[in-house]
Protein backbone atom coordinates (compact mmCIF):
# COMPACT_ATOMS: atom_id res chain seq x y z
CA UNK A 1 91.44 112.42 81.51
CA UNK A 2 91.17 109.00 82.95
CA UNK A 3 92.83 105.74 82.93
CA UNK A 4 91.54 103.56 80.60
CA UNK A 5 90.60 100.32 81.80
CA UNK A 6 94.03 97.98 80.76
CA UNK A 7 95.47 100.38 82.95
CA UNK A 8 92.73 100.15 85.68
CA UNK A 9 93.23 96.22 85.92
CA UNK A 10 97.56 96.42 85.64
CA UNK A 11 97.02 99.02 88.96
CA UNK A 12 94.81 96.49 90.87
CA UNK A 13 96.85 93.76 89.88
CA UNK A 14 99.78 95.43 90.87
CA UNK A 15 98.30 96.31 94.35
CA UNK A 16 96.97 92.43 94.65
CA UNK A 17 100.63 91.15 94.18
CA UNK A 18 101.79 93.42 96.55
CA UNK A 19 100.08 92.39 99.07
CA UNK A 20 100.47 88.92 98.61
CA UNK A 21 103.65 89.20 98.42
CA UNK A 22 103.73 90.88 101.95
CA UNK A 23 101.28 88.40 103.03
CA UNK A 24 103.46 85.58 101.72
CA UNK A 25 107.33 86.94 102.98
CA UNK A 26 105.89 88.56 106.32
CA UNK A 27 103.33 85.70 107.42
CA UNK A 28 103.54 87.17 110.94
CA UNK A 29 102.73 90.64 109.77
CA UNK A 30 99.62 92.51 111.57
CA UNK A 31 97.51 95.30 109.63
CA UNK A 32 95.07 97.46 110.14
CA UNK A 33 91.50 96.22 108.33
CA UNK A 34 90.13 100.01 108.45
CA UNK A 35 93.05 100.97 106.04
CA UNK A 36 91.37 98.85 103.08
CA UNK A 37 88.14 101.21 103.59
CA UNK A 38 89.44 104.50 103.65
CA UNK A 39 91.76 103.32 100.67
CA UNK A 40 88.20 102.35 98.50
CA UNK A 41 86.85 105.46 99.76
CA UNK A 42 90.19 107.34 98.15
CA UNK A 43 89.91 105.54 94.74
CA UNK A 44 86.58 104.75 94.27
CA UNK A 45 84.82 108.66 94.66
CA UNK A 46 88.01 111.36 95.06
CA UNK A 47 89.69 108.99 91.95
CA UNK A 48 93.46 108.69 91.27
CA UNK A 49 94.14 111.58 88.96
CA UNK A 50 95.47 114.45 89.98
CA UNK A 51 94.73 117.20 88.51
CA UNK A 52 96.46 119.02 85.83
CA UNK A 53 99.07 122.47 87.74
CA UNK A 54 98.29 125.66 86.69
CA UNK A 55 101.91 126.53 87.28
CA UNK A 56 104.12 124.53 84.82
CA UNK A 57 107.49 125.20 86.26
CA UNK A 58 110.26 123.17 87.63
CA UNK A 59 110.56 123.58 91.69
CA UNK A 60 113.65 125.54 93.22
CA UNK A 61 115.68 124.18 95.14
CA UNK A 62 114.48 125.83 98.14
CA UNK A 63 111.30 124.04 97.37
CA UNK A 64 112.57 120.74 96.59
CA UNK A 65 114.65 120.23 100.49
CA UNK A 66 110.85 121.22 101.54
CA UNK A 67 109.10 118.79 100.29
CA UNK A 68 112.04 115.94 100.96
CA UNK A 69 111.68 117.39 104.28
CA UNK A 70 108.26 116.94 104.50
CA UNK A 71 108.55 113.30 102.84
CA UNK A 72 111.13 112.29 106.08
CA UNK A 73 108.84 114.11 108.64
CA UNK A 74 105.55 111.82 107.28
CA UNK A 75 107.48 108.40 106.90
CA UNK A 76 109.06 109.21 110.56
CA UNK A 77 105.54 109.86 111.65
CA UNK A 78 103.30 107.20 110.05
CA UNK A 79 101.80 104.51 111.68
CA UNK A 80 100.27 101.76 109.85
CA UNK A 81 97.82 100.24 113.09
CA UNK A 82 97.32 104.09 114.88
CA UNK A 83 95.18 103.25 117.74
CA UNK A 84 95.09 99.69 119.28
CA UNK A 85 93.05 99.55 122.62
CA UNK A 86 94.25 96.86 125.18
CA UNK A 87 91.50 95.87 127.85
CA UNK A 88 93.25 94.76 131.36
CA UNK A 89 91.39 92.59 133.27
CA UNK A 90 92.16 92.75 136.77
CA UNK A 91 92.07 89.24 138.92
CA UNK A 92 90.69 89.61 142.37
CA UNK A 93 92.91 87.75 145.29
């Protein structure tokens, strides 16, 4: 089941103001471009619905410090700009 198209329009206007807001507070802030591709790529043919769970159960807690875990480990880990090449150019005496 899909999101209907009010919906649609509230998540893109949500995302817009986001940014902008960003944009606006952080004026200085650097990003990386291909980020806005992959993202279309994400929404536009995969879509933003997951799935429904075959297993309808709540987690234990076992499970649960896993996945917080796993939530620190990727946030530690992330970065937004991952590869920036710097060219050097070297000045003959």
């Amino acid at each position: 089941m899909g999101l209907n198209t009010r919906d649609n329009v509230l998540a893109a206007l949500a995302i817009f103001t986001a940014q902008y807001l960003i944009a606006t507070l952080f004026p200085h802030a650097q990003g990386y471009s291909g980020w806005l591709l992959f993202a279309f790529i994400i929404g536009r043919f995969i879509g933003i619905q997951h799935p429904p769970c075959e297993i309808e159960e709540p987690l234990s807690t076992e499970r649960v410090v896993i996945g917080w875990l796993a939530l620190v480990i990727f946030v530690l880990c992330f970065t937004p700009q991952p590869i920036q090449l710097i060219e050097h150019v070297m000045v003959q005496p």
